[in-house]
C-alpha atoms as a PDB file:
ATOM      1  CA  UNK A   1      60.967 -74.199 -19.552  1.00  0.00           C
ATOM      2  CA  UNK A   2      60.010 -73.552 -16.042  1.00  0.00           C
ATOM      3  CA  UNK A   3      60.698 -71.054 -13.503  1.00  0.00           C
ATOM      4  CA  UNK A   4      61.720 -70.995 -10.138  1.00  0.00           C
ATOM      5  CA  UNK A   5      63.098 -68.307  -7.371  1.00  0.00           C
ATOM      6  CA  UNK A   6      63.775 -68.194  -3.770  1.00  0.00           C
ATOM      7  CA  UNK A   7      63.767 -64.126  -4.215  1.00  0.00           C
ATOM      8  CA  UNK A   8      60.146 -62.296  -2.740  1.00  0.00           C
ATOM      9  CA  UNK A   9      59.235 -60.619  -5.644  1.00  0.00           C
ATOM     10  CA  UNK A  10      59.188 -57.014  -3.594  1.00  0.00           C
ATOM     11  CA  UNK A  11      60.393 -54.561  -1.157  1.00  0.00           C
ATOM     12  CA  UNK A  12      57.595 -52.846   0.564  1.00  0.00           C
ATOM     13  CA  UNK A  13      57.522 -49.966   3.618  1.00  0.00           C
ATOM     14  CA  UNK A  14      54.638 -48.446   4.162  1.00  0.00           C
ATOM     15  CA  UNK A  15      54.198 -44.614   4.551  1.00  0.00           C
ATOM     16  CA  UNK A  16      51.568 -42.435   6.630  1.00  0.00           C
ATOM     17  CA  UNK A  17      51.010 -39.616   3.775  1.00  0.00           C
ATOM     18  CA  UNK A  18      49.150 -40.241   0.534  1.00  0.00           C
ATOM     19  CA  UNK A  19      52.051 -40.766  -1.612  1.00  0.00           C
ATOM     20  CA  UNK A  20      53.378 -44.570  -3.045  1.00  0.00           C
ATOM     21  CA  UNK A  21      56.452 -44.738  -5.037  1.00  0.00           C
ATOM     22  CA  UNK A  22      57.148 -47.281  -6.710  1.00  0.00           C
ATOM     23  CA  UNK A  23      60.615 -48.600  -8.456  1.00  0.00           C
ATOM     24  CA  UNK A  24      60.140 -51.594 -10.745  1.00  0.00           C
ATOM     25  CA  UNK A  25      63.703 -51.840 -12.556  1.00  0.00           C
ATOM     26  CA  UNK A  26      65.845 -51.438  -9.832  1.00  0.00           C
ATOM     27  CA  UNK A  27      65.973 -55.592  -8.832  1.00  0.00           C
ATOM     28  CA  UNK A  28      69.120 -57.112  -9.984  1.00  0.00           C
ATOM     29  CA  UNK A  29      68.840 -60.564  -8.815  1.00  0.00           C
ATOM     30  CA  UNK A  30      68.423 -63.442 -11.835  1.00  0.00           C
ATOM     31  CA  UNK A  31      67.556 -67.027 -10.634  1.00  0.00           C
ATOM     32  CA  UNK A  32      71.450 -69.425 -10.949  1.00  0.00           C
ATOM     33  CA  UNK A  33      68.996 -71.158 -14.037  1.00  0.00           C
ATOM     34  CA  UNK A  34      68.404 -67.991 -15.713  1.00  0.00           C
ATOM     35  CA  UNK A  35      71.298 -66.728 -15.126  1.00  0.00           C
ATOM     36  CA  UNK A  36      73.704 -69.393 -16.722  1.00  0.00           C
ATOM     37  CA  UNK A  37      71.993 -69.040 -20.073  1.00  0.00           C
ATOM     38  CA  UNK A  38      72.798 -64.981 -19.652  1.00  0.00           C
ATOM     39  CA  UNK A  39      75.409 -63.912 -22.030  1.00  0.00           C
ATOM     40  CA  UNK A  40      78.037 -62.042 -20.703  1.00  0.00           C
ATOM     41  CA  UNK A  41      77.075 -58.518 -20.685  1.00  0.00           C
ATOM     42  CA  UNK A  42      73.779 -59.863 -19.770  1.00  0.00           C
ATOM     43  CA  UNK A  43      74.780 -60.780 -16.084  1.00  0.00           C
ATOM     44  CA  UNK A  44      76.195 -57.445 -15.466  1.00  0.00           C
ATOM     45  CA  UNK A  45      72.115 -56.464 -15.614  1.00  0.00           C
ATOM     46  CA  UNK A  46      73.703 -53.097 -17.484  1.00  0.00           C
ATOM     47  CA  UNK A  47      69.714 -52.296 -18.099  1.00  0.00           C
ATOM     48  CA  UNK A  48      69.293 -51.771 -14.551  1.00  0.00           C
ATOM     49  CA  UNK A  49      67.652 -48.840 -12.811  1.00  0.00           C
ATOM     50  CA  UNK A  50      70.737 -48.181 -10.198  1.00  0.00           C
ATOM     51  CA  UNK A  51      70.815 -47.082  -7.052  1.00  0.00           C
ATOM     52  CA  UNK A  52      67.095 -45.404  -6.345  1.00  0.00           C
ATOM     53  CA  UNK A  53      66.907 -46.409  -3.081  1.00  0.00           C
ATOM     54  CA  UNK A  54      69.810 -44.431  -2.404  1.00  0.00           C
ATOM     55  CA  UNK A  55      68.694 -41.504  -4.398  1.00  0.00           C
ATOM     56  CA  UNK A  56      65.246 -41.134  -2.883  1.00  0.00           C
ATOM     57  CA  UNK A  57      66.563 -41.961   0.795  1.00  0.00           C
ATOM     58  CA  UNK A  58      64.415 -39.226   1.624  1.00  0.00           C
ATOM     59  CA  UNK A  59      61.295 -41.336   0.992  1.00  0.00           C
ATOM     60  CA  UNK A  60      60.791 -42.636   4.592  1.00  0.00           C
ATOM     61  CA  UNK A  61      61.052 -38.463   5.763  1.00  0.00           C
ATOM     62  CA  UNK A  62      58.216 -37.615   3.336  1.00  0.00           C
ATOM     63  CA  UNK A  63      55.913 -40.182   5.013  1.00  0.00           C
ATOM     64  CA  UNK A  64      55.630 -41.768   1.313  1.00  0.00           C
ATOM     65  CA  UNK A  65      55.212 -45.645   0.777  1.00  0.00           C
ATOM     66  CA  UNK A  66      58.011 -47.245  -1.437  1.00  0.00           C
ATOM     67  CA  UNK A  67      57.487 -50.533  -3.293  1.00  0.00           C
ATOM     68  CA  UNK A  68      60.991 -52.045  -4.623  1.00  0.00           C
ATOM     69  CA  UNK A  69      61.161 -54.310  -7.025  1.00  0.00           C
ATOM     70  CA  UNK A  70      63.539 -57.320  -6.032  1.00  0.00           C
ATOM     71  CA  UNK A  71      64.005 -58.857  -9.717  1.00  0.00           C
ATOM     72  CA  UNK A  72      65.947 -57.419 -12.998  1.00  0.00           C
ATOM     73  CA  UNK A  73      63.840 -56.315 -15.451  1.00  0.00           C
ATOM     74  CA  UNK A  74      65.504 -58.961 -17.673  1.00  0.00           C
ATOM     75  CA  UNK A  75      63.558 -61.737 -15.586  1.00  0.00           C
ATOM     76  CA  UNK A  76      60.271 -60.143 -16.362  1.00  0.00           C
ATOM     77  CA  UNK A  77      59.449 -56.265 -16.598  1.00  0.00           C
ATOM     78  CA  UNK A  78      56.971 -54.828 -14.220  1.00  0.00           C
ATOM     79  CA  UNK A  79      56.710 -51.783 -16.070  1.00  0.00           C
ATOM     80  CA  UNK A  80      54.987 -53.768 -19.350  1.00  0.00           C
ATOM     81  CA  UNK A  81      51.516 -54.911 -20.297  1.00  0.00           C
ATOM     82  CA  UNK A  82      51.006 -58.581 -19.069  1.00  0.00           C
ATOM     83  CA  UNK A  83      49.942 -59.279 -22.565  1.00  0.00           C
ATOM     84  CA  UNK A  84      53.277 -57.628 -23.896  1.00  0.00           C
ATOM     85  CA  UNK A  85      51.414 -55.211 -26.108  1.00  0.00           C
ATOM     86  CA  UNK A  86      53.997 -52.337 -27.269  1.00  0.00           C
ATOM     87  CA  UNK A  87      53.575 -49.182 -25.886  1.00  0.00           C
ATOM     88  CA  UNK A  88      54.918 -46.936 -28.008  1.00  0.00           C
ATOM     89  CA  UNK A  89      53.494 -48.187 -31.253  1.00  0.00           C
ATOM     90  CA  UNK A  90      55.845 -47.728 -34.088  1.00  0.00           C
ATOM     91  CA  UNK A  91      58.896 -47.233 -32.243  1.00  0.00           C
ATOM     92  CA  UNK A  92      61.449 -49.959 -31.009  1.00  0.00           C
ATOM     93  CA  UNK A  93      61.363 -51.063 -27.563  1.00  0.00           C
ATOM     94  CA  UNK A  94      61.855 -53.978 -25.290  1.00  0.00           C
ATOM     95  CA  UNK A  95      59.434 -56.673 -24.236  1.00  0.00           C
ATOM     96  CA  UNK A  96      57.602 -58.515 -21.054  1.00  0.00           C
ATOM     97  CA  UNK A  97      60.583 -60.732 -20.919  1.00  0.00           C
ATOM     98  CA  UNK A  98      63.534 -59.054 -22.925  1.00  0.00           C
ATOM     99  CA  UNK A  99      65.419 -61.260 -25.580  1.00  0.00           C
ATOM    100  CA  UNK A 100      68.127 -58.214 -26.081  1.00  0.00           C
ATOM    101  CA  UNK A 101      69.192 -55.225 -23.771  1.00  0.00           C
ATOM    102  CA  UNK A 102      69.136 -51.265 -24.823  1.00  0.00           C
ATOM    103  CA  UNK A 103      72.256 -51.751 -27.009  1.00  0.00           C
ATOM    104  CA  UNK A 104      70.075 -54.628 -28.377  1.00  0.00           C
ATOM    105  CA  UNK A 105      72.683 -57.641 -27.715  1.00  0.00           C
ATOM    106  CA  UNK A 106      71.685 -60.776 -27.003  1.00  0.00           C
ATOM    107  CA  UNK A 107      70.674 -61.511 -23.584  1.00  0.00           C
ATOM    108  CA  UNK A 108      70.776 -65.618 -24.061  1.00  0.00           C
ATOM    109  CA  UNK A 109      74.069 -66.689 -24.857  1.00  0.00           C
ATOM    110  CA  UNK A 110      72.706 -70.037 -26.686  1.00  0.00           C
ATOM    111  CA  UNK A 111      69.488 -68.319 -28.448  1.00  0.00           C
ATOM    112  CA  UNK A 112      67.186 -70.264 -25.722  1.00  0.00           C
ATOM    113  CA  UNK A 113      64.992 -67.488 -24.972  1.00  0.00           C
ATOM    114  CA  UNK A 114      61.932 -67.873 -22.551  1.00  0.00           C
ATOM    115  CA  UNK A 115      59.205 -69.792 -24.605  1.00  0.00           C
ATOM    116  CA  UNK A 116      55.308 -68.714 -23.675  1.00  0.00           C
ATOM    117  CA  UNK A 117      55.143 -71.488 -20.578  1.00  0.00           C
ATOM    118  CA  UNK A 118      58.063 -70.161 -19.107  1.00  0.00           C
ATOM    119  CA  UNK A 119      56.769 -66.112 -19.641  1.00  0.00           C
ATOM    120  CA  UNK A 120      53.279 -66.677 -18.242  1.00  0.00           C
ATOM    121  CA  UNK A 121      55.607 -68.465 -14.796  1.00  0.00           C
ATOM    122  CA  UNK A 122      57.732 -65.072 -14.328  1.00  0.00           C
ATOM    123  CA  UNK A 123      54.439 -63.178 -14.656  1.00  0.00           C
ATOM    124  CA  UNK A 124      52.539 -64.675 -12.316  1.00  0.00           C
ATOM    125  CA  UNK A 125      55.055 -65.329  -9.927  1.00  0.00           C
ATOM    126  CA  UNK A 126      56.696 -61.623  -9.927  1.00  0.00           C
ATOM    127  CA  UNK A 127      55.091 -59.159 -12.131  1.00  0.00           C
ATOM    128  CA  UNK A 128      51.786 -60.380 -10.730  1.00  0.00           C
ATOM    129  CA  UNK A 129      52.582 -60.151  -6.853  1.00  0.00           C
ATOM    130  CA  UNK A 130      54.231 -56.098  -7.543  1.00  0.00           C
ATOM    131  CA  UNK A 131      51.132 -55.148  -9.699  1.00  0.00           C
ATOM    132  CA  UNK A 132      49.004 -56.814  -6.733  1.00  0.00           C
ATOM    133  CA  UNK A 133      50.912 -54.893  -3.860  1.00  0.00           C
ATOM    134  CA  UNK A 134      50.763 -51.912  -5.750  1.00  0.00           C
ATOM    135  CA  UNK A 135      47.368 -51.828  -6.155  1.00  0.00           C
ATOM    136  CA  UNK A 136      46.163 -53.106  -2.372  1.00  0.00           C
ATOM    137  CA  UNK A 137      48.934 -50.287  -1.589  1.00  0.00           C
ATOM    138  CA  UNK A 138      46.747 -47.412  -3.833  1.00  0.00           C
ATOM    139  CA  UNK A 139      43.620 -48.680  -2.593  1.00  0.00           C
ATOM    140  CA  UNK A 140      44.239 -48.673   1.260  1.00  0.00           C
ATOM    141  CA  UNK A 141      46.166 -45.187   0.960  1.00  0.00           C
ATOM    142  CA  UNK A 142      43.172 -43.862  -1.542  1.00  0.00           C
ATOM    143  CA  UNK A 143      40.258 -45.129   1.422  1.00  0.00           C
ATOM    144  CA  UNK A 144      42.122 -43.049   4.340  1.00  0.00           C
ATOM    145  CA  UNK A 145      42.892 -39.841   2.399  1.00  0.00           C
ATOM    146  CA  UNK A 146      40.512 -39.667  -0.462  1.00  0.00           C
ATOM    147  CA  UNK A 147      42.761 -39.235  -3.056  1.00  0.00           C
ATOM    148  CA  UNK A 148      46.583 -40.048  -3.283  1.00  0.00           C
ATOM    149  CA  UNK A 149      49.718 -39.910  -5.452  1.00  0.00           C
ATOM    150  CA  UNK A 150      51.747 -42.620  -7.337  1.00  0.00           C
ATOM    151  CA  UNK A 151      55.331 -41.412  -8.325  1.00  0.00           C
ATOM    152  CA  UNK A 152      56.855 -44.034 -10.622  1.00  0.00           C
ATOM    153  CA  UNK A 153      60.604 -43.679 -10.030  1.00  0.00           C
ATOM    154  CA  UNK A 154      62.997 -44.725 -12.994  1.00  0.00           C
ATOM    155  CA  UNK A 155      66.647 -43.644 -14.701  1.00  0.00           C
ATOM    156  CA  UNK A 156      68.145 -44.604 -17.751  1.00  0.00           C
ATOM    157  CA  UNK A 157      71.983 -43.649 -18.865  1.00  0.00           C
ATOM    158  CA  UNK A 158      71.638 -40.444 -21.097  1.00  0.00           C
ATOM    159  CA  UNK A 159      72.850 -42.090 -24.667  1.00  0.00           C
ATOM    160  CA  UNK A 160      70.334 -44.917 -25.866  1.00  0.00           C
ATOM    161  CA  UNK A 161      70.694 -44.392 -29.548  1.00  0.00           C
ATOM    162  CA  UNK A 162      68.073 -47.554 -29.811  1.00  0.00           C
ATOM    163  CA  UNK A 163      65.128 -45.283 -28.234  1.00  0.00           C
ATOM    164  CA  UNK A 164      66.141 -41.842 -28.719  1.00  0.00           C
ATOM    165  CA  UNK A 165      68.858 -39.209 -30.480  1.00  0.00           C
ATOM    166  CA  UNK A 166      70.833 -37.270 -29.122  1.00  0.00           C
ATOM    167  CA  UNK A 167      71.310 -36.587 -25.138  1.00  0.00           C
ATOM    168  CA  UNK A 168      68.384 -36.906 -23.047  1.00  0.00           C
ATOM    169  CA  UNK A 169      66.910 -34.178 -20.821  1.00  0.00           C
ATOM    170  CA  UNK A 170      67.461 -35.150 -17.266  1.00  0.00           C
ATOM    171  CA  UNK A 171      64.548 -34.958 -15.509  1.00  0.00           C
ATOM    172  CA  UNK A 172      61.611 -36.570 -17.957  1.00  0.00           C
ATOM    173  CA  UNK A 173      58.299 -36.800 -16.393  1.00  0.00           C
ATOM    174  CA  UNK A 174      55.427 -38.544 -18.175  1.00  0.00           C
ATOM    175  CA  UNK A 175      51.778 -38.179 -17.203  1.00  0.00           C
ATOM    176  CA  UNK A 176      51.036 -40.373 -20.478  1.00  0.00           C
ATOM    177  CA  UNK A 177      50.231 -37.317 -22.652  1.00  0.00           C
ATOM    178  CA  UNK A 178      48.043 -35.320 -19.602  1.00  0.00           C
ATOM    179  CA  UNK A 179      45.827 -38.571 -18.847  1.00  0.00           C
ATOM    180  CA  UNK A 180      47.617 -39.977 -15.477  1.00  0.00           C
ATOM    181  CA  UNK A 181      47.399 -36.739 -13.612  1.00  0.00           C
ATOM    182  CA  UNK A 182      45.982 -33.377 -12.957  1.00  0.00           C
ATOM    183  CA  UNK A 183      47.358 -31.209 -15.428  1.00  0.00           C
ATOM    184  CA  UNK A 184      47.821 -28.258 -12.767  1.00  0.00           C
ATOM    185  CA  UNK A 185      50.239 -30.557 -10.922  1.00  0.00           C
ATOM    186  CA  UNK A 186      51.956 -31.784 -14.132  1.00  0.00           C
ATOM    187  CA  UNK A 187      52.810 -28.062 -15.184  1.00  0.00           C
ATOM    188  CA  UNK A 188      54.286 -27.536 -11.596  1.00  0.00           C
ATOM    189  CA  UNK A 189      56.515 -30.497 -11.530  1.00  0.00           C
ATOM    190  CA  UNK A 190      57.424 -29.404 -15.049  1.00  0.00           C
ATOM    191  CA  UNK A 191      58.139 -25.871 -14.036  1.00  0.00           C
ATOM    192  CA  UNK A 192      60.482 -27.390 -10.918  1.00  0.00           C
ATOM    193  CA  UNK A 193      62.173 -29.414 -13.389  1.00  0.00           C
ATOM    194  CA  UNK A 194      63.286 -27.066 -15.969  1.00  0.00           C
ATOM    195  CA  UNK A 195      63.966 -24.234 -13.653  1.00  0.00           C
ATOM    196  CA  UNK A 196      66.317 -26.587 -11.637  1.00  0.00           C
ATOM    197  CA  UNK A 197      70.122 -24.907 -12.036  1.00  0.00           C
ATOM    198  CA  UNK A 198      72.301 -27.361 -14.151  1.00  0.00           C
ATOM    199  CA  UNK A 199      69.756 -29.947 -15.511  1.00  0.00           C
ATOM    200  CA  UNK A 200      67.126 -29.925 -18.220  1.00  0.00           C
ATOM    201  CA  UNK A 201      63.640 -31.258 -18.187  1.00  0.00           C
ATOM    202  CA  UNK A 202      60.670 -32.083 -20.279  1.00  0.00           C
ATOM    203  CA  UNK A 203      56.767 -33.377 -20.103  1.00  0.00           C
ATOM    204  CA  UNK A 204      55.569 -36.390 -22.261  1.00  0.00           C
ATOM    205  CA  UNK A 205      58.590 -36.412 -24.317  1.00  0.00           C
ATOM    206  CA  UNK A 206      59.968 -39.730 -25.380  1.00  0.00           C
ATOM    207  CA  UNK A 207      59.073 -40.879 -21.898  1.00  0.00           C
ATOM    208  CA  UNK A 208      55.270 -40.531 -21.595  1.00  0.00           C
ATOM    209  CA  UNK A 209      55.261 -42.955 -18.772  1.00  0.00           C
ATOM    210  CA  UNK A 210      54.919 -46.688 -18.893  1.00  0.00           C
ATOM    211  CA  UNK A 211      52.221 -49.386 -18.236  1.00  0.00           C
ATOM    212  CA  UNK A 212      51.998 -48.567 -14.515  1.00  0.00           C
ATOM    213  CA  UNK A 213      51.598 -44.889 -14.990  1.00  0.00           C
ATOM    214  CA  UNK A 214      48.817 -45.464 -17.952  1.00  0.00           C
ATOM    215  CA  UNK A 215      47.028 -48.307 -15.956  1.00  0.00           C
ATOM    216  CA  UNK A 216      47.217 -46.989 -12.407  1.00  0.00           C
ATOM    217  CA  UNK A 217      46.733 -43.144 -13.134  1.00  0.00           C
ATOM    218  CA  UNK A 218      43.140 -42.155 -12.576  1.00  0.00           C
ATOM    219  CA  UNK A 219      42.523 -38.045 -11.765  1.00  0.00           C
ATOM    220  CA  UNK A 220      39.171 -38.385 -12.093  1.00  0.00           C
ATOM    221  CA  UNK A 221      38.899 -40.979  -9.046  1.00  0.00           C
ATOM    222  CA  UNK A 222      41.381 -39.063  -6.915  1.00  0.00           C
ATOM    223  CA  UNK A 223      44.599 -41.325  -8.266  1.00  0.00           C
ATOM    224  CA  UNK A 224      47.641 -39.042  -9.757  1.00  0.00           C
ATOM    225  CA  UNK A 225      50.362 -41.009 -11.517  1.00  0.00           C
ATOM    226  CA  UNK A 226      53.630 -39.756 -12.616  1.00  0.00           C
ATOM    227  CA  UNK A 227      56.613 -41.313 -14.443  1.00  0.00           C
ATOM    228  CA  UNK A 228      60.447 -39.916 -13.798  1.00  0.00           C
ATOM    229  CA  UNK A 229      62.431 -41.427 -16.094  1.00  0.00           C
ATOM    230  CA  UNK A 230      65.476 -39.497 -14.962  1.00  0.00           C
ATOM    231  CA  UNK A 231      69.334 -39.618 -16.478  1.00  0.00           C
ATOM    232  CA  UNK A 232      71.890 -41.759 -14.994  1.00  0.00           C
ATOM    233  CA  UNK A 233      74.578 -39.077 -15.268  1.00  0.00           C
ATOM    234  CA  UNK A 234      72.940 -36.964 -13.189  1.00  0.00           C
ATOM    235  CA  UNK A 235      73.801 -38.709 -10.252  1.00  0.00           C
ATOM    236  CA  UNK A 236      76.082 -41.665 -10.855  1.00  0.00           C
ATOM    237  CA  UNK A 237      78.651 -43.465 -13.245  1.00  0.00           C
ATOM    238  CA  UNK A 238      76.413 -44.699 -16.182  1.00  0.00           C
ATOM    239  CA  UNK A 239      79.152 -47.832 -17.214  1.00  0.00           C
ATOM    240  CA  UNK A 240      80.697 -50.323 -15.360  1.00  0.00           C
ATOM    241  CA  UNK A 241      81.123 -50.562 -12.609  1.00  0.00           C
ATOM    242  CA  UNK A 242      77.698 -48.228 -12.255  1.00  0.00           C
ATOM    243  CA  UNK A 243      78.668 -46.466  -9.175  1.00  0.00           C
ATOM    244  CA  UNK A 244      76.694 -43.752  -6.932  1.00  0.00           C
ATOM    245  CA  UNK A 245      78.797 -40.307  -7.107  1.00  0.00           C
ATOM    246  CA  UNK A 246      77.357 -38.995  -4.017  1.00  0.00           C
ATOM    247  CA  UNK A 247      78.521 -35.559  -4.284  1.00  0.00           C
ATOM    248  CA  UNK A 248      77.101 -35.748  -8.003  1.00  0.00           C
ATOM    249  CA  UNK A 249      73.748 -37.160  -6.773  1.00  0.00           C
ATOM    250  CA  UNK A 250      73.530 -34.519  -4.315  1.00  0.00           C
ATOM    251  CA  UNK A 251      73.218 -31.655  -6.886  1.00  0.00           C
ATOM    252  CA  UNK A 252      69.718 -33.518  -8.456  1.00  0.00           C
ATOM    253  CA  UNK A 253      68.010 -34.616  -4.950  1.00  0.00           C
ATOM    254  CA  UNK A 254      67.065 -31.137  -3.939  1.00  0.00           C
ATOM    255  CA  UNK A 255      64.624 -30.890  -7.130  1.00  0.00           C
ATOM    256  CA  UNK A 256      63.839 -34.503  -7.020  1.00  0.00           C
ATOM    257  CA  UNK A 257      62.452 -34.130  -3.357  1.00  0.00           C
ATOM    258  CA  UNK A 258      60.740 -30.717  -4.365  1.00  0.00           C
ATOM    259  CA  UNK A 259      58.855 -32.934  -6.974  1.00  0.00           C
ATOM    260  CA  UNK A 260      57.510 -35.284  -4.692  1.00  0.00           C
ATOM    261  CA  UNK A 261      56.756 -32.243  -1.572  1.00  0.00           C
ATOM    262  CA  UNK A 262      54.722 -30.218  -4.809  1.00  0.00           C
ATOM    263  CA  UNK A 263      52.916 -33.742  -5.398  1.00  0.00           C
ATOM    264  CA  UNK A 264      52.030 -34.275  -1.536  1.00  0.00           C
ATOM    265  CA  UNK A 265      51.001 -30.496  -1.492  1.00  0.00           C
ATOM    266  CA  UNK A 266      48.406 -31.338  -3.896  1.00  0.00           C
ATOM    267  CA  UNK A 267      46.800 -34.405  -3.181  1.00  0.00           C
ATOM    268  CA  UNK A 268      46.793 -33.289   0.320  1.00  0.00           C
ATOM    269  CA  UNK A 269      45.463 -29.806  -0.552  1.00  0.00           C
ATOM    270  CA  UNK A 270      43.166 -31.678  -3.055  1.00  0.00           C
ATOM    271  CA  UNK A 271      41.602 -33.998  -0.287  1.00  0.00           C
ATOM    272  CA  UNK A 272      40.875 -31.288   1.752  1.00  0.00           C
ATOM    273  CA  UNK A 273      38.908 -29.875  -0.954  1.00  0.00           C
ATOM    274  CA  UNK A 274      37.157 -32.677  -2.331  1.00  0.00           C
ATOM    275  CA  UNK A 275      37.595 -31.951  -5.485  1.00  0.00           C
ATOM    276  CA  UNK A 276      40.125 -34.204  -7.712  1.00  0.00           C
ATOM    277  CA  UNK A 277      40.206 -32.274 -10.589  1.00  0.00           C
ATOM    278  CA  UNK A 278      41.311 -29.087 -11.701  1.00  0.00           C
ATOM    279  CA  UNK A 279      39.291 -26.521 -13.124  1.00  0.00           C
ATOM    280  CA  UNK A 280      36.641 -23.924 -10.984  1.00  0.00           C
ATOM    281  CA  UNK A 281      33.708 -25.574 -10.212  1.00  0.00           C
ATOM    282  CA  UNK A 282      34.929 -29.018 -10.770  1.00  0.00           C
ATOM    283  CA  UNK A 283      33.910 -31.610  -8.526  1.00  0.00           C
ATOM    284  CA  UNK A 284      34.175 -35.426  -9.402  1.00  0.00           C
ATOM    285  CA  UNK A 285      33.400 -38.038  -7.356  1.00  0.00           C
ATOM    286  CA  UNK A 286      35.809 -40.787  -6.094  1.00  0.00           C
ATOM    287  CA  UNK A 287      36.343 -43.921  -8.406  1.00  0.00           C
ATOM    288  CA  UNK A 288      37.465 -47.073  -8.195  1.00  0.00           C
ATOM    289  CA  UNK A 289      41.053 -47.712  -8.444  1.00  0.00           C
ATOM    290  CA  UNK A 290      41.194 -49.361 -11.907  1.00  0.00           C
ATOM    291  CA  UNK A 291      42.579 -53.341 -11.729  1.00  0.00           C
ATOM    292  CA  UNK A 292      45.351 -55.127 -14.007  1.00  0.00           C
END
């Protein structure tokens, strides 16, 4: 089948400070082709990271860049390998182009999933534009500060019995287990999160960031990447309709936005140093921003 869209593929404003978030599964819009072989549920996008723009309106104040993703993640997810490898071996999870959502219906009504021709068109005409902006993005802010932060920004409702028990913690960083950033600035983002009044958070727990934190993140060459996968309830109404509770959101944005002022304190701090990794003594010298 082929593919089509009138939709850029991205959202991009670029910041002064050494800080790029980016927020691949907050697109909802599905080309009218796609979209009419959608089941039901399926058109509602119910998978959809809601609302970050709104949550991190504080973005443009920091100085940070932001890259938005345009596109639902049912189209083709930004935040997976290009070659759809799983990441979290062993455990169930969805794919480049997901056949099912997180309550693992059926996204196509008729069974007429995207065949291989039809996958590699959504990647290179959307996944591979965002990965390519993201990395220009990295590279440019990287050459004028010397080394620079990538926050990938993400939320999930808090009961997904298909990928974990239970409740999840609010605030769930990932650093993919210590290798995507400076440990020193992991345990400070961790110690902001879980000392936050009202809302619980954890390090590299079922979240330990996704294919843009793993690929991008590179402490040794002055690039710190960090995943927030955080809970939907902690800042708006996780079923339909999906609203934004404002006065709900505004109890989690103070620690959010101390997150991201702790990670600009340290690349900052750590550019004016010249060091990019932790440690006394340590001194490593800049590397190249890896490629997809």
């Amino acid at each position: 089948m082929s593919f089509t869209t009138t939709e850029p593929p991205f959202r991009f404003r670029q910041g002064k400070r050494p800080l790029l978030i980016s927020m691949p599964h907050v697109g909802t819009h599905v080309p009218p082709a796609i979209a009419a072989r959608f089941s039901d549920e399926a058109r509602h996008v119910p998978d959809t990271d809601w609302h970050l723009e709104r949550l991190y309106d504080f973005a443009d104040e920091l100085g940070a860049s932001v890259l938005v993703a345009t596109h639902s993640r049912y189209v083709v997810d930004l935040n997976r390998p290009p070659d759809n490898q799983n990441l979290y071996p062993g455990q169930d999870t969805t794919g480049l182009c997901p056949v099912d959502t997180f309550d693992k219906t059926p996204i196509y009504a008729a069974g007429d999933v995207p065949d291989d021709v039809e996958i590699a068109a959504r990647r290179d005409a959307i996944w591979r534009p965002y990965h390519a902006q993201l990395k220009t993005e990295l590279g440019r802010l990287h050459a004028r500060h010397g080394t620079v932060a990538l926050w990938d920004a993400h939320s999930i409702r808090s009961h997904v019995p298909r990928f974990f028990d239970g409740t999840l913690p609010d605030l769930n960083l990932g650093t993919a287990n210590g290798t995507s950033c400076d440990p020193a600035l992991a345990d400070t983002l961790l110690h902001i999160a879980t000392t936050a009044p009202g809302y619980t958070g954890v390090l590299n727990g079922r979240f330990k960031g996704g294919y843009i934190t793993r690929q991008y993140g590179n402490p040794a060459g002055g690039v710190h990447a960090v995943q927030l996968e955080q809970t939907q309830s902690s800042y708006m109404q996780e079923a339909l309709p999906f609203d934004y509770l404002p006065e709900v959101a505004a109890g989690v944005q103070p620690p959010v936005r101390r997150m991201l002022e702790a990670v600009l304190a340290f690349v900052e701090g750590s550019a004016e140093r010249g060091s990019f990794c932790s440690g006394p003594g340590t001194r490593t010298p800049r590397a190249r921003i890896s490629a997809y």
